[in-house]
Protein backbone atom coordinates (compact mmCIF):
# COMPACT_ATOMS: atom_id res chain seq x y z
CA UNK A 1 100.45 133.58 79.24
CA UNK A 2 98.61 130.45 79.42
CA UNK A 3 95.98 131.49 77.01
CA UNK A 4 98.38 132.15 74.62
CA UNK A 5 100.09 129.26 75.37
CA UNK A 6 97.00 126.62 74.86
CA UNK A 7 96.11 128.48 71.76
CA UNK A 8 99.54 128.10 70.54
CA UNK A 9 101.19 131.44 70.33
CA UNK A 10 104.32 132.83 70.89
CA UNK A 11 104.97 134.75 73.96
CA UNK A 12 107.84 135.62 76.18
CA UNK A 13 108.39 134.75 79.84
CA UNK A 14 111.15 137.19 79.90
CA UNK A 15 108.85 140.53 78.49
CA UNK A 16 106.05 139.35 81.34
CA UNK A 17 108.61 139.29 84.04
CA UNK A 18 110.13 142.95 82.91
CA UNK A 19 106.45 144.44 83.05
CA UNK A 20 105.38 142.94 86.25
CA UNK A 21 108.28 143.56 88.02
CA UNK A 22 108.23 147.07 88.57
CA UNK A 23 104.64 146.58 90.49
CA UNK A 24 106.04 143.92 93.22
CA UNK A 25 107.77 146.24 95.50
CA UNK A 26 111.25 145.25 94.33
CA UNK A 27 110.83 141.17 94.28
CA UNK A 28 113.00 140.00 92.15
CA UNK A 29 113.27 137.68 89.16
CA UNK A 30 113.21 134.47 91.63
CA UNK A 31 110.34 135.55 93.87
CA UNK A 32 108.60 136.04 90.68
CA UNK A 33 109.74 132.66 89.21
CA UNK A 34 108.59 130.76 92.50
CA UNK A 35 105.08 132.28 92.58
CA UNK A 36 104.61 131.25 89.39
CA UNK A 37 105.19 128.06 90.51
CA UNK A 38 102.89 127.99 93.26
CA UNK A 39 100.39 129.13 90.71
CA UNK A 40 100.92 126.49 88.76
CA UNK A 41 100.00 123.82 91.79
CA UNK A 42 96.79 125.86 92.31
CA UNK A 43 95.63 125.41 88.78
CA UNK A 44 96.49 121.88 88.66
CA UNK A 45 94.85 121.42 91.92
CA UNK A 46 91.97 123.49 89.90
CA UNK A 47 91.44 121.25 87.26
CA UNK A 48 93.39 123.56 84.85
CA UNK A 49 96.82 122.99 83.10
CA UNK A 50 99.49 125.25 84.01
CA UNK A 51 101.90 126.84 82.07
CA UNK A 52 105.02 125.05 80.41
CA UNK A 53 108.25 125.75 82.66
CA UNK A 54 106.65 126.47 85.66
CA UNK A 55 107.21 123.16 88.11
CA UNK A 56 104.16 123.26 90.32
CA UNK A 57 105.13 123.70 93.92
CA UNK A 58 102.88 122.84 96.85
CA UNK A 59 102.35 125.15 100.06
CA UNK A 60 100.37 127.56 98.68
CA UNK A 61 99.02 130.18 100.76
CA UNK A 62 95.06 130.04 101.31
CA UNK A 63 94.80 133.76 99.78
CA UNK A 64 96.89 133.02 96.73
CA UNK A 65 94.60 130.00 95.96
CA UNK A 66 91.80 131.88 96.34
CA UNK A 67 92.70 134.66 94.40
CA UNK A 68 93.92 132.18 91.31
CA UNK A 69 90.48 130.30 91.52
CA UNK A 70 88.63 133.90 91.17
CA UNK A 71 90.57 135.27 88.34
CA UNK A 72 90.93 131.84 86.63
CA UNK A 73 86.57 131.20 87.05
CA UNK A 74 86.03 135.08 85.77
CA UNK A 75 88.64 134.63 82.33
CA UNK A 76 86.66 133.11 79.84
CA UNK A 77 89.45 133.20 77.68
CA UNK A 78 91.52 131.41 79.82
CA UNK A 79 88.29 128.70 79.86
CA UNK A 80 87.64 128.47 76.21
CA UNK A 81 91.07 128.04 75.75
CA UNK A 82 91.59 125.47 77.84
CA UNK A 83 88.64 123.66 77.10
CA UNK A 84 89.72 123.83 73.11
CA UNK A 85 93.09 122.28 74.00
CA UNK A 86 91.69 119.03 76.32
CA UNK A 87 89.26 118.20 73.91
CA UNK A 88 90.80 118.53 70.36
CA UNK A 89 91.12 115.43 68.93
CA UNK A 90 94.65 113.87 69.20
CA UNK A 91 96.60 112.69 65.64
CA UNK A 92 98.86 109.54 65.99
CA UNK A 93 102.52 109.82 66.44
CA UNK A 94 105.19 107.57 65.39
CA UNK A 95 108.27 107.40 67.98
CA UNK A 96 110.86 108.94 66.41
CA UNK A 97 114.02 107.66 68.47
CA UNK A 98 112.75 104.93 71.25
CA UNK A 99 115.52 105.82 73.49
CA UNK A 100 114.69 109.96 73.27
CA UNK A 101 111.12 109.52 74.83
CA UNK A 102 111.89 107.91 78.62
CA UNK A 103 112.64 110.53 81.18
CA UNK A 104 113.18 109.79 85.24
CA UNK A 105 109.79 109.45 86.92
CA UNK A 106 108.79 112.44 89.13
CA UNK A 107 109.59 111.71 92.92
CA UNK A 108 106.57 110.97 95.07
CA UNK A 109 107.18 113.24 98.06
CA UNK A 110 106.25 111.88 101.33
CA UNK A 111 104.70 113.79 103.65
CA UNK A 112 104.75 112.53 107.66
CA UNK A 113 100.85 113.39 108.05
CA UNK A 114 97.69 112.97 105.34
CA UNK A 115 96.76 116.65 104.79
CA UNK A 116 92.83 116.84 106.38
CA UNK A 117 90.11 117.13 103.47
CA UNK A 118 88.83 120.40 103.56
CA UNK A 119 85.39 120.81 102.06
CA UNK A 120 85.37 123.42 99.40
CA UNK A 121 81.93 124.54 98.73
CA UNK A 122 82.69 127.28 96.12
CA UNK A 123 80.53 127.03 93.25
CA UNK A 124 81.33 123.86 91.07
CA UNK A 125 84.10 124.37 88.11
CA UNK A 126 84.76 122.68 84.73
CA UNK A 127 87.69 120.35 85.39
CA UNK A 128 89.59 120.40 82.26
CA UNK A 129 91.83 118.24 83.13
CA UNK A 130 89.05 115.45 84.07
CA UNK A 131 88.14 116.16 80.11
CA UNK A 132 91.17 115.27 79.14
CA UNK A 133 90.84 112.34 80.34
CA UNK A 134 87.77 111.19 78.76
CA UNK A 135 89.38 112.27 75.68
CA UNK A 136 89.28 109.08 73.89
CA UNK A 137 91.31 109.99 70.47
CA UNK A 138 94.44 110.82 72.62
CA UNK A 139 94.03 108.32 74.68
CA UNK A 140 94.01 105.76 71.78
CA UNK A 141 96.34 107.99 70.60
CA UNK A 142 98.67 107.65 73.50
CA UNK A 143 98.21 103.57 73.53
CA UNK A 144 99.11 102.89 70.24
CA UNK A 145 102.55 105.17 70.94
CA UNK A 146 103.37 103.05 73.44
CA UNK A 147 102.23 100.05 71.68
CA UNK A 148 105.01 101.09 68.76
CA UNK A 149 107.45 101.80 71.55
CA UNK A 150 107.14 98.40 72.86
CA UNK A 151 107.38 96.79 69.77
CA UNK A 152 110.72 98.42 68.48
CA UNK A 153 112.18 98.20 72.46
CA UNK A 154 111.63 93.89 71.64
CA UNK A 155 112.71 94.08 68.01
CA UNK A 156 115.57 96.37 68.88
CA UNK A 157 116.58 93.54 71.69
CA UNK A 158 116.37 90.75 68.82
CA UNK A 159 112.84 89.38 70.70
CA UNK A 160 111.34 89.44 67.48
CA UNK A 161 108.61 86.87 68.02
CA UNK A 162 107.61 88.60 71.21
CA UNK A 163 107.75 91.83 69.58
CA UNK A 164 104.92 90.55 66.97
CA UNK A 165 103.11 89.39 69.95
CA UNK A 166 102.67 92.83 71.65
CA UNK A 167 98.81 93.45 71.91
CA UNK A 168 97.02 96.89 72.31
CA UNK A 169 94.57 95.07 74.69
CA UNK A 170 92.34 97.70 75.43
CA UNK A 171 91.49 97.58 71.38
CA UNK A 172 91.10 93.69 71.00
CA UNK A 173 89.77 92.85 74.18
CA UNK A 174 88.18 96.07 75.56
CA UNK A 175 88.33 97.98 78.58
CA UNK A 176 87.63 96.93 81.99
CA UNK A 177 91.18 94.77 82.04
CA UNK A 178 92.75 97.02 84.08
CA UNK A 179 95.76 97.80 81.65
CA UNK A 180 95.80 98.80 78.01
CA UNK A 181 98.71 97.22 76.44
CA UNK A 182 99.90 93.55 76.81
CA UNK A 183 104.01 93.20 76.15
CA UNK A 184 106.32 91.11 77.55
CA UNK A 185 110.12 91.52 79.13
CA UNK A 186 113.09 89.80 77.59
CA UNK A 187 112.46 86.80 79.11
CA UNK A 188 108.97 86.01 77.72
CA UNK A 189 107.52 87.40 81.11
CA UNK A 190 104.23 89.33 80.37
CA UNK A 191 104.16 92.85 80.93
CA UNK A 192 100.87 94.40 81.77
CA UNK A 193 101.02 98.62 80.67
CA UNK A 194 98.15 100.78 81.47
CA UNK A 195 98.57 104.25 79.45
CA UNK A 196 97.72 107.55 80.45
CA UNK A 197 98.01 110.39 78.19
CA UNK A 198 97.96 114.14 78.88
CA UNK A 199 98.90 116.89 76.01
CA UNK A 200 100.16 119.17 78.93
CA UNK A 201 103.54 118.46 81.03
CA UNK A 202 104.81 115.91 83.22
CA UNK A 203 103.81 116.64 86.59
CA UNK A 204 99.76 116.98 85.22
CA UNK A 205 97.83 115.05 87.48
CA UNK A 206 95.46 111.57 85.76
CA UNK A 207 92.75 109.61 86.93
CA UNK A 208 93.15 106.15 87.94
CA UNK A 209 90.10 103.82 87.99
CA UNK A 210 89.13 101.06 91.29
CA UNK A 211 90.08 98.43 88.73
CA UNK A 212 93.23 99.76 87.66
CA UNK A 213 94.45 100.30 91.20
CA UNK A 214 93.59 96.81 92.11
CA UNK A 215 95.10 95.09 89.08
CA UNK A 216 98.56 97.11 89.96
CA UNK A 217 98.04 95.94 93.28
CA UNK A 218 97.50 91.61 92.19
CA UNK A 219 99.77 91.77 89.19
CA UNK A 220 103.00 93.93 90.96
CA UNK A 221 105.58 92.17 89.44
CA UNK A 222 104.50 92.38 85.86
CA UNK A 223 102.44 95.59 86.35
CA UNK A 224 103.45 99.07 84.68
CA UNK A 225 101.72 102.93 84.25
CA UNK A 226 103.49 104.91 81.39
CA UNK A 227 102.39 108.47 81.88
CA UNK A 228 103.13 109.52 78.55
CA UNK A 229 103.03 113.93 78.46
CA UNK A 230 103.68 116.79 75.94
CA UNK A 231 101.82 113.99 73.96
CA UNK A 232 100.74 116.78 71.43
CA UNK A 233 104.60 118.65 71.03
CA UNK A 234 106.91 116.53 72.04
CA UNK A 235 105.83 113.13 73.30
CA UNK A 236 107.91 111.66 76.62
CA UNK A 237 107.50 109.05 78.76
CA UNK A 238 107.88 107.29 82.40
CA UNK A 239 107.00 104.23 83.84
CA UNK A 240 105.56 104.10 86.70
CA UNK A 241 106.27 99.53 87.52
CA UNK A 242 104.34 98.00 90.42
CA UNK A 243 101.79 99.02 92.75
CA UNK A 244 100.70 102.64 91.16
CA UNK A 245 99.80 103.43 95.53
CA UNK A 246 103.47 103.25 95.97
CA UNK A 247 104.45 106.08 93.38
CA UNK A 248 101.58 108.21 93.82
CA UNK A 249 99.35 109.70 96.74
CA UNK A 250 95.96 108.90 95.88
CA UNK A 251 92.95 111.40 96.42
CA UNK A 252 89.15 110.04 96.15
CA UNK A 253 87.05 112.44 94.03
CA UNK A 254 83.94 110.73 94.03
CA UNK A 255 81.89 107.81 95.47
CA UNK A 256 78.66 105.13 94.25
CA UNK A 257 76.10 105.51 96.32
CA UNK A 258 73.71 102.65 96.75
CA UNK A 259 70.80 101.48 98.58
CA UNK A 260 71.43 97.47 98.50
């Protein structure tokens, strides 16, 4: 089903669920329905998207992970179409209605002890979701949404001479700020907006940068993450305001190593 679904064709949910259930030893429809979901955390956690409707849910068992990582590294249609889909280049999108993009962020969901890293020292994987994110025509893509978004939100509060004031930073100025998009509030406040962009849905997992993390960190007040999703379909939106670490658990994935 996910092949099909990154190389956009039709398929039914309904006609894979009446052909697999007869080999599950009388599961039913919601066992079904929830293992999908647990499959869809695994190939999140893999690097992969996971298929539309499925909300990834955590505790996993060991086996099922392992088995998913197997038959996902051994489908190289599964790999050629996911690889297609992160790196096609992203056309810009005009927002259609302002007020039809923002949806309720996703709840960050506490848990009483940091799970242990445990080393996995399988045989290295293409992360397609890391792709994605050096993606750079839908991430432009993505900024320049939001910089629209921003502009009409201003205009459509009569801040007119704010609204011709909102800059897409990361453009003029470059990267490295530690946001992408420079607007301001009602008030004339600034409002700093780093973008991230993903094609796939809205619980995909990004990448946030040292710099970005600290900026959220100094500038909390005026600080804001849009996660923009379904960027390619149907683009959404949530805003993520203040200290990113307070939304999000945060998982290093790599370190500079240096010798002075």
């Amino acid at each position: 089903m996910l092949t099909l679904e990154l190389n956009g064709q039709r398929y039914s949910k309904t006609a894979h669920a009446r052909a697999l259930l007869p080999r599950l030893d009388g599961r039913g429809r919601p066992a079904l329905e929830f293992k999908h979901c647990n499959i869809s955390a695994v190939m999140l956690r893999l690097g992969y998207p996971c298929i539309e409707g499925y909300k990834p849910r955590g505790n996993a068992q060991a086996l099922l992970a392992e088995v998913v990582a197997e038959q996902a590294g051994a489908d190289a249609a599964v790999q050629a179409a996911a690889e297609a889909a992160v790196l096609r280049p992203a056309v810009e999108t005009a927002v259609a209605d302002p007020a039809a993009v923002w949806t309720p962020a996703p709840a960050l969901h506490v848990r009483e002890t940091a799970p242990a890293y445990l080393p996995d020292f399988a045989a290295a994987h293409r992360n397609y979701l890391a792709l994605e994110a050096r993606n750079r025509s839908l991430g432009s893509a993505g900024e320049k949404f939001v910089v629209e978004l921003e502009t009409r939100r201003l205009h459509g509060l009569g801040c007119n001479t704010l609204a011709d004031k909102v800059e897409h930073a990361a453009a003029t100025r470059g990267d490295g700020l530690g946001f992408d998009v420079l607007s301001f509030e009602p008030d004339g406040r600034e409002k700093l907006i780093e973008v991230k962009t993903t094609a796939f849905g809205q619980l995909t997992r990004f990448y946030v940068s040292r710099n970005e993390l600290a900026r959220s960190d100094r500038d909390a007040p005026r600080y804001h993450l849009y996660r923009v999703f379904d960027f390619r379909r149907h683009p959404r939106v949530f805003d993520l305001p203040g200290r990113i670490d307070a939304h999000c658990r945060l998982d290093p994935v790599s370190w500079l190593a240096a010798f002075a």
